[in-house]
C-alpha atoms as a PDB file:
ATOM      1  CA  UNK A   1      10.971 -53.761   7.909  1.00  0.00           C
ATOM      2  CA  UNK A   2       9.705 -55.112   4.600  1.00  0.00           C
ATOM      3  CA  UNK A   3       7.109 -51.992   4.393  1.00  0.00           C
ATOM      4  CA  UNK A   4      10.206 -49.757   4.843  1.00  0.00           C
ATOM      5  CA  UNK A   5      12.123 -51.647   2.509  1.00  0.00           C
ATOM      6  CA  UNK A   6       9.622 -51.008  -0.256  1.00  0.00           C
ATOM      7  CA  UNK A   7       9.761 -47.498   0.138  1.00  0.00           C
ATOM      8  CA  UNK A   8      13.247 -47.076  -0.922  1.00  0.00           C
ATOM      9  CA  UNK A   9      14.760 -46.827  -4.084  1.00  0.00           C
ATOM     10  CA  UNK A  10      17.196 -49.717  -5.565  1.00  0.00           C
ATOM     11  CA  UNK A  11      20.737 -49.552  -4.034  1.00  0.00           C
ATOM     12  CA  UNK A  12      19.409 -46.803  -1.589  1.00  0.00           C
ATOM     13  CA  UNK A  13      20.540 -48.111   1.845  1.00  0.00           C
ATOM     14  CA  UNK A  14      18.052 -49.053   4.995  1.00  0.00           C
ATOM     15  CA  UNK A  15      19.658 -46.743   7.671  1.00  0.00           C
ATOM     16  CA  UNK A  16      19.073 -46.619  11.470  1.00  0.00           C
ATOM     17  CA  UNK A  17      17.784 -43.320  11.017  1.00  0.00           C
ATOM     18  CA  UNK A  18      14.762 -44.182   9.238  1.00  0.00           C
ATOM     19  CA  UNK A  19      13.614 -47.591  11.024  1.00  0.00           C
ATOM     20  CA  UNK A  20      13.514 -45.004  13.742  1.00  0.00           C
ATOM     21  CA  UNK A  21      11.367 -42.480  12.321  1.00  0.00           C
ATOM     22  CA  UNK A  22       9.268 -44.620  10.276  1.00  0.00           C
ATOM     23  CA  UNK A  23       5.326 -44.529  11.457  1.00  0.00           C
ATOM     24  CA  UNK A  24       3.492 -47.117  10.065  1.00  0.00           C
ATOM     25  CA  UNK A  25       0.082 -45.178   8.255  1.00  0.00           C
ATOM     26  CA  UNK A  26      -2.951 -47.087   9.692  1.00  0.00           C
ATOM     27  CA  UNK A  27      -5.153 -46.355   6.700  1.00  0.00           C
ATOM     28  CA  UNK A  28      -2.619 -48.694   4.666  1.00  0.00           C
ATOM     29  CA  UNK A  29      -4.577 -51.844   6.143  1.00  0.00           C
ATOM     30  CA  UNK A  30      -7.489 -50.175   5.774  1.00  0.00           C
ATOM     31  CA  UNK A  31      -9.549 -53.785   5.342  1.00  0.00           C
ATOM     32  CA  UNK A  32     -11.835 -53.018   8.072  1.00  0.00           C
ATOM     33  CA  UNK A  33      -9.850 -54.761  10.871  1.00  0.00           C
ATOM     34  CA  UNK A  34     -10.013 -53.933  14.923  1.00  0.00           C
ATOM     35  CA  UNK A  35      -6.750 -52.730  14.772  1.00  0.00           C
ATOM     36  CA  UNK A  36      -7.343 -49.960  11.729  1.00  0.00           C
ATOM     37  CA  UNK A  37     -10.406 -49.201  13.461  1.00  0.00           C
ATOM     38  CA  UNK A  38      -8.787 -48.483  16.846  1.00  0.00           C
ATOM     39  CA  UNK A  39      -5.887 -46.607  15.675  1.00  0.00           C
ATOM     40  CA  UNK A  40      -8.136 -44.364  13.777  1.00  0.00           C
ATOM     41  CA  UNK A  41     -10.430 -43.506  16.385  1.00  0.00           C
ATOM     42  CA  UNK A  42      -7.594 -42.966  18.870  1.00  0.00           C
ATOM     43  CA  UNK A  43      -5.934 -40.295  15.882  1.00  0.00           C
ATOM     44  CA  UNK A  44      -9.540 -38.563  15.555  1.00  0.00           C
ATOM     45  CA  UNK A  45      -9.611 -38.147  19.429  1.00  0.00           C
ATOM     46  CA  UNK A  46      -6.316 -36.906  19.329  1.00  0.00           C
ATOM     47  CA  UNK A  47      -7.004 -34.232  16.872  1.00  0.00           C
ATOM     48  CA  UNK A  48     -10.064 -33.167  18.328  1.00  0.00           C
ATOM     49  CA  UNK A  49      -8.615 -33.016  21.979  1.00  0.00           C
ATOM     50  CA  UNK A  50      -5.846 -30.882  20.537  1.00  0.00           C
ATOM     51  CA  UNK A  51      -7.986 -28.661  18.754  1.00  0.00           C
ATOM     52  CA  UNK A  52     -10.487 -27.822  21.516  1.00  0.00           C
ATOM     53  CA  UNK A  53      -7.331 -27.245  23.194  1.00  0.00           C
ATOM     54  CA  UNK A  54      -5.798 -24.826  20.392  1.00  0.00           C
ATOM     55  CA  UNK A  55      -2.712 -27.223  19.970  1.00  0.00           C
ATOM     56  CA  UNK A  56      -1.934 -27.038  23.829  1.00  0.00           C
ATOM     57  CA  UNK A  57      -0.747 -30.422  24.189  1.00  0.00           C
ATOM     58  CA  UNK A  58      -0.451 -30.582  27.712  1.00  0.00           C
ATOM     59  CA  UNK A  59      -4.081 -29.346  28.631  1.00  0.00           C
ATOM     60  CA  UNK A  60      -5.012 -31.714  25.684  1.00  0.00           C
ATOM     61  CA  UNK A  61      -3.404 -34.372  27.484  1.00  0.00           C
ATOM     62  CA  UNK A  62      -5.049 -33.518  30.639  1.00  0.00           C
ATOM     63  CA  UNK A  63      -8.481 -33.852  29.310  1.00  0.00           C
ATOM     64  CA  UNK A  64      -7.759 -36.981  27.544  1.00  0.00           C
ATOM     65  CA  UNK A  65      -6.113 -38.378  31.320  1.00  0.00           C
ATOM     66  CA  UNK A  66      -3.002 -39.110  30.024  1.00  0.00           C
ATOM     67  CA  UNK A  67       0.176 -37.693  30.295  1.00  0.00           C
ATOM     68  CA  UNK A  68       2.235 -34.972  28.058  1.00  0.00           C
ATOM     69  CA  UNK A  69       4.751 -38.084  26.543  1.00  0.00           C
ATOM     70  CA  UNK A  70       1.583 -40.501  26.080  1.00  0.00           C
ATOM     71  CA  UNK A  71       0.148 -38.346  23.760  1.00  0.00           C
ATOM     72  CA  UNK A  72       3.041 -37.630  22.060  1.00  0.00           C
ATOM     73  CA  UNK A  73       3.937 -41.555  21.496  1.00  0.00           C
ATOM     74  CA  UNK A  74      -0.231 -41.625  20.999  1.00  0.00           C
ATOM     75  CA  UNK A  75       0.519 -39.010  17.617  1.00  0.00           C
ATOM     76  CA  UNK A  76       3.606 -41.001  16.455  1.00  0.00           C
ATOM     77  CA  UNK A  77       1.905 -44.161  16.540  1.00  0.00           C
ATOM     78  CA  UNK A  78      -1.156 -42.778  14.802  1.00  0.00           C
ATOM     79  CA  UNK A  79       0.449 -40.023  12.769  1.00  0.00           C
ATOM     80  CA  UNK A  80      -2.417 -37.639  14.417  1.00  0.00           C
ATOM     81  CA  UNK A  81      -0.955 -34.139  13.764  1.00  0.00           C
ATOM     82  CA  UNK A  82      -0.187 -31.922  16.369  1.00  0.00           C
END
């Protein structure tokens, strides 16, 4: 919340809206830690799965064995693009 709450302007309110659709960018702690490390590697297999795939995220899914709503929680939580 306090990320999100620097983002907005003075007086602008914090709405429901945008806790919701707020990804957190995993380059911002981009200090070397496990977790930067693992969120970026999980976004670069995500991009390349869905590129050998031509954007087909179900057969992307497939070949990455997870399912169709994984991968799409997997490229909000990593902001991989799809």
């Amino acid at each position: 919340m306090r990320v999100i709450a620097t983002e907005l302007r003075p007086g602008e309110p914090l709405d429901l809206d945008l806790l919701l659709n707020h990804t957190p960018d995993p380059r911002a702690s981009g200090d070397g830690s496990l977790r930067f490390h693992r969120i970026e590697g999980e976004r670069r297999a995500l991009d390349e799965a869905l590129r050998k795939h031509d954007g087909n995220v179900t057969a992307a899914a497939r070949a990455l064995g997870i399912s169709r709503q994984a991968i799409y929680k997997a490229l909000r939580r990593t902001g991989a693009h799809s």
